[in-house]
Protein backbone atom coordinates (compact mmCIF):
# COMPACT_ATOMS: atom_id res chain seq x y z
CA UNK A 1 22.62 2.50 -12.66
CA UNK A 2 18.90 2.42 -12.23
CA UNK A 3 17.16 -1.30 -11.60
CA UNK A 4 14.82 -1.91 -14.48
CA UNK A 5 12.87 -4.87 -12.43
CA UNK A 6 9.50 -4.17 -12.19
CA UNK A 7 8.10 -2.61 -8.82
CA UNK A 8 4.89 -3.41 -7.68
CA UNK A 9 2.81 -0.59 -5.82
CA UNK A 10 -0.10 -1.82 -3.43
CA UNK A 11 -3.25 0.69 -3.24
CA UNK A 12 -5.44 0.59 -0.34
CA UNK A 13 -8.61 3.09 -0.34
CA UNK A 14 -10.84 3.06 2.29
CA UNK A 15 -13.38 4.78 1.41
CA UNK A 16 -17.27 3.66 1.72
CA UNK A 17 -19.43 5.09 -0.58
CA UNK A 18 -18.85 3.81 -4.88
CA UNK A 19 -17.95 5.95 -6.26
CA UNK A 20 -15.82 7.65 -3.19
CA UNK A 21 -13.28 11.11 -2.90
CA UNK A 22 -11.05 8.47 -1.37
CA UNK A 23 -10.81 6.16 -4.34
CA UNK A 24 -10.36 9.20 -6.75
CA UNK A 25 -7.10 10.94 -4.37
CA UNK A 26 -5.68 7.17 -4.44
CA UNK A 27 -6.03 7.07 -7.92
CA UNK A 28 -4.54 10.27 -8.56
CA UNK A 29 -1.36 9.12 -6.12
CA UNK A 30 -1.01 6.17 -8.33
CA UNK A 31 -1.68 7.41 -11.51
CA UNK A 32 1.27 10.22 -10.09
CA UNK A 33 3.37 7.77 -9.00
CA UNK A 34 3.78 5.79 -12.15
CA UNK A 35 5.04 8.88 -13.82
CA UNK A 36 7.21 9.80 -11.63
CA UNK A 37 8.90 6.22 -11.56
CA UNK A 38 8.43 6.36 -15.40
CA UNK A 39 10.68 9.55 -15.45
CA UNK A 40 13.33 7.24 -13.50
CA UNK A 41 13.69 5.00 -15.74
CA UNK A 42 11.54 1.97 -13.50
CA UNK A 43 8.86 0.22 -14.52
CA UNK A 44 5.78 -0.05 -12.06
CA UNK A 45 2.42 -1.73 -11.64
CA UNK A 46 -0.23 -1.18 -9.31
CA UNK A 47 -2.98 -3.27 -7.44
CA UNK A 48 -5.49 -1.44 -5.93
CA UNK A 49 -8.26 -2.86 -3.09
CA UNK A 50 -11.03 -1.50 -2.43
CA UNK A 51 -11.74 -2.08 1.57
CA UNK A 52 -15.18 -1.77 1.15
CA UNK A 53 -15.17 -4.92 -0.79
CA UNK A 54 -13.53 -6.94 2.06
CA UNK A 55 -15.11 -5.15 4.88
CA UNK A 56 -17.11 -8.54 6.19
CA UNK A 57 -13.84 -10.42 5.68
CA UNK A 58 -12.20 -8.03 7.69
CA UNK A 59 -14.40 -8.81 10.56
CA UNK A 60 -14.42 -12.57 10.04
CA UNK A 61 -10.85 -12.38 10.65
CA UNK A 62 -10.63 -9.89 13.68
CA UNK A 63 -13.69 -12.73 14.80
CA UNK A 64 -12.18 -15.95 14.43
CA UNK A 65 -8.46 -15.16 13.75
CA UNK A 66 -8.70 -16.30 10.14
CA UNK A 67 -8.75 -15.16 6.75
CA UNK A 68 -10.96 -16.40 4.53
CA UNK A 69 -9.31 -17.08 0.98
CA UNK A 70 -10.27 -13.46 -0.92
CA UNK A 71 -9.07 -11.55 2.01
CA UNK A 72 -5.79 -13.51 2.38
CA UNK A 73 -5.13 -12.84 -0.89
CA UNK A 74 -5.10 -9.35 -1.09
CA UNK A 75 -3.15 -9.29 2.42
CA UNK A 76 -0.64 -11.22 0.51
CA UNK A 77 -0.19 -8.79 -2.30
CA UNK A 78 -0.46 -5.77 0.19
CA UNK A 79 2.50 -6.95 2.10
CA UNK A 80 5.01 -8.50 -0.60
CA UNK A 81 4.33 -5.24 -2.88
CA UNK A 82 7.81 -2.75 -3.10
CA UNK A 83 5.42 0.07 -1.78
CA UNK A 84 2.10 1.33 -0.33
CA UNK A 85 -0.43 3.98 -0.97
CA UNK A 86 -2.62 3.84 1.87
CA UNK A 87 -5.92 6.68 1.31
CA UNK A 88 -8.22 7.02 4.59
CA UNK A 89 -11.72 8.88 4.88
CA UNK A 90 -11.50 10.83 8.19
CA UNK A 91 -13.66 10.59 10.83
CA UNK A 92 -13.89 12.02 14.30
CA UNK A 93 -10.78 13.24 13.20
CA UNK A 94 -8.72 10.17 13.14
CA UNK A 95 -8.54 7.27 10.13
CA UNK A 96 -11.87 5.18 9.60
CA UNK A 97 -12.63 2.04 11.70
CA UNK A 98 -12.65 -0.32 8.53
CA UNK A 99 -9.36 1.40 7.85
CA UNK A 100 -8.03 0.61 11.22
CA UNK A 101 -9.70 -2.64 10.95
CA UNK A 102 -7.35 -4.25 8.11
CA UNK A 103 -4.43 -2.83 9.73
CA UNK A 104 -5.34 -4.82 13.27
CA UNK A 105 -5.51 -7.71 10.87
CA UNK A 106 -2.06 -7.55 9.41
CA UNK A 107 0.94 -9.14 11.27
CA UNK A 108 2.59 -6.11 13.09
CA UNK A 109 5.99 -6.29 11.09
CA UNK A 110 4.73 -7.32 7.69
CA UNK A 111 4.62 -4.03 6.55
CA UNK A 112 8.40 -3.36 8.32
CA UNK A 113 10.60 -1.27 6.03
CA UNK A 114 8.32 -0.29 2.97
CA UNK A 115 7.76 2.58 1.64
CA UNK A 116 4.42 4.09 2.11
CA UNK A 117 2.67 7.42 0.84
CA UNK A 118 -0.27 8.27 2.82
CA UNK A 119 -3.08 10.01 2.12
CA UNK A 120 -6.70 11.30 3.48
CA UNK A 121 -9.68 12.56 2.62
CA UNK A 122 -11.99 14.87 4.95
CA UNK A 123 -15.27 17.63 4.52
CA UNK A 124 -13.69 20.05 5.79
CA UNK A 125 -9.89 21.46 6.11
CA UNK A 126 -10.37 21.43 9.80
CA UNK A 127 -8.95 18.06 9.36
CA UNK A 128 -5.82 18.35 7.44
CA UNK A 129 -3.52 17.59 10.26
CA UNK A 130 -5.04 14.26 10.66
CA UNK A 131 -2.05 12.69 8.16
CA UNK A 132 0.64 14.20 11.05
CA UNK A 133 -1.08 13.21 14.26
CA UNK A 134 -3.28 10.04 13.24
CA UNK A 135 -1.83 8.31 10.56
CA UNK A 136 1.48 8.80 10.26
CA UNK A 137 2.57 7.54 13.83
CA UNK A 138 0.24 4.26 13.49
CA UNK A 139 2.59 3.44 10.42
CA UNK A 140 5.58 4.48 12.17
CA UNK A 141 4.55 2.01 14.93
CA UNK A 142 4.55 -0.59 12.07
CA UNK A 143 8.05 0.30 10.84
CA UNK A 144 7.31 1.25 7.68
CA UNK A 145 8.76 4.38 5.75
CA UNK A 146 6.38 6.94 5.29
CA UNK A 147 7.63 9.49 2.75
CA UNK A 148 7.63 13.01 4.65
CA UNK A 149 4.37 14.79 2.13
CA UNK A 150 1.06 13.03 3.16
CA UNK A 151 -1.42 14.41 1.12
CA UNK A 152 -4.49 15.30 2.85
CA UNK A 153 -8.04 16.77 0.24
CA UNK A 154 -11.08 18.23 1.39
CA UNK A 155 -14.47 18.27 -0.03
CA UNK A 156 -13.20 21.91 -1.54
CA UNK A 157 -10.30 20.24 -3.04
CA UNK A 158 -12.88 18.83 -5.57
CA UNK A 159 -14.84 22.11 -6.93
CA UNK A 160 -13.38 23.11 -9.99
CA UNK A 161 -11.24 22.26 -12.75
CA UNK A 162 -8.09 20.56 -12.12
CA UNK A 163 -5.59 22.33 -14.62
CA UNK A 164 -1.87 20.68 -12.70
CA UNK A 165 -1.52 23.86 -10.84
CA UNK A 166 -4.47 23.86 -8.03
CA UNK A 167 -2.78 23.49 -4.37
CA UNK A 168 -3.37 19.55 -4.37
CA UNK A 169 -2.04 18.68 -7.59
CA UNK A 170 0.96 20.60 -6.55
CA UNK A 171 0.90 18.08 -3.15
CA UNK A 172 0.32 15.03 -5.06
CA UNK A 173 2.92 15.64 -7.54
CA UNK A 174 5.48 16.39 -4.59
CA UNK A 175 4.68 13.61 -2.78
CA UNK A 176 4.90 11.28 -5.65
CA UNK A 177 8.22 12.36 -6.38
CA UNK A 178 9.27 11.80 -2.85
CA UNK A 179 7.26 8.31 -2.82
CA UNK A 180 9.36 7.51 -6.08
CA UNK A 181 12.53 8.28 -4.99
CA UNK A 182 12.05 5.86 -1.48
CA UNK A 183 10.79 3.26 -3.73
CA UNK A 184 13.91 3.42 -5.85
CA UNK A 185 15.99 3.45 -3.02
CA UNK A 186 14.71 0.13 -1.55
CA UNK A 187 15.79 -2.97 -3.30
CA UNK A 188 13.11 -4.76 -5.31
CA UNK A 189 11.25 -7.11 -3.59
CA UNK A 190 11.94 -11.20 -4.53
CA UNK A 191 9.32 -12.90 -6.21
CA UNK A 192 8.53 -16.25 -4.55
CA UNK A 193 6.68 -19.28 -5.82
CA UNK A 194 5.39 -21.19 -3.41
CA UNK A 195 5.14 -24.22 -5.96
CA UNK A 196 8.84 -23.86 -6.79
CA UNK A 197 10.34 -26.71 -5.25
CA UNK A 198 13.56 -24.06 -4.53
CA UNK A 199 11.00 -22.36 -2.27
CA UNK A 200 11.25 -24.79 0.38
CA UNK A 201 14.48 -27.28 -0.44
CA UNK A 202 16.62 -24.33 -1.09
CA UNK A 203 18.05 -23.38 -4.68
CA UNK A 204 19.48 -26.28 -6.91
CA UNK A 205 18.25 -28.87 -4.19
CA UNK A 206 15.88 -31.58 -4.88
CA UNK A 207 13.44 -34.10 -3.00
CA UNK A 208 16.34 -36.72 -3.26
CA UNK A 209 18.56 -34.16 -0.89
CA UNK A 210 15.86 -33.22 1.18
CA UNK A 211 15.48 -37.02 2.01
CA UNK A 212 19.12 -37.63 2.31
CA UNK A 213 20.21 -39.21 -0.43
CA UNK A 214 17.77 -42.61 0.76
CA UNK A 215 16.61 -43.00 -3.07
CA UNK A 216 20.24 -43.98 -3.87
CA UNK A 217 20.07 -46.37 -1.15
């Protein structure tokens, strides 16, 4: 039997320039992913950051050791999200520094155990096996679960008509389907409220346990 709770997908692009090739192949993974997890019978929604947007947060934080209060915030969806789509320019044939950048700001095991679909985005071909000997290890070093396509577009990628049957469609809808079938396997992710008293005193507690009974005293 398939859980119908709601997954939550996390979308990190890294690209620089608005509009940017990297935004539009992490779109695409979403936009792929939801059907796919549509097909299985799971509802799905999807944040996406732009890390171009936090990019002087970023360094404020690799700085001082501190987020400031936008940046926390989408750190805190990024990490509590069921899965990740992670999209990287590449550059001297490895990810980008800001890309790099909000990793090194990330606690090294909050992303331990999720699911992640990776992506990149290049100007030439030449750097296609960037996903396999860049990417994919740092995010093995983080524990996370990389599903085995990365998809990986070059400025060619981008010429002509997309119809569902050009080479990357075919690798986006393959690696959707893999991403969907990890994120199904994974139990959801609990929702916590950090203004729910049961947050902190425990389920069916209240401030009269957590005190030890002293206001029937």
């Amino acid at each position: 039997m398939v859980d119908s709770s709601p997954r939550r997908v996390a979308v990190v692009s890294a690209g620089l320039s608005h509009p940017s090739s990297t935004r539009i192949l992490a779109d695409r993974l979403a936009h792929a992913t939801l059907e796919r997890l549509g097909e299985r019978g799971m509802p799905a929604e999807v944040d996406t950051f732009e890390l171009r947007d936090h990019a002087h947060e970023i360094t404020d934080n690799l700085l001082t050791g501190f987020a400031p209060p936008k940046l926390e915030t989408m750190v805190n969806a990024v990490v509590s999200a069921d899965a990740l789509i992670a999209v990287t320019p590449i550059f001297s044939t490895s990810y980008s520094g800001l890309f790099k950048s909000f990793i090194d700001v990330l606690d090294p095991d909050a992303l331990a155990g999720k699911p992640v679909l990776i992506g990149a985005n290049a100007g030439t071909v030449r750097h296609s096996l960037a996903i396999d000997y860049a990417i994919r290890p740092l995010f093995a070093y983080l524990h996370t679960q990389p599903v085995s396509t990365g998809v990986f577009a070059a400025s060619s990628d981008w010429g002509g008509a997309d119809d569902g049957s050009s080479p990357l469609s075919e690798r986006i809808a393959r690696a959707a389907a893999e991403f969907a079938d990890a994120i199904g396997a994974r139990p959801v992710v609990s929702r916590i409220d950090p203004f729910d008293p049961a947050a902190y005193l425990g389920r069916g507690r209240s401030f009269d346990d957590l005190l030890g009974g002293l206001s029937r005293d």
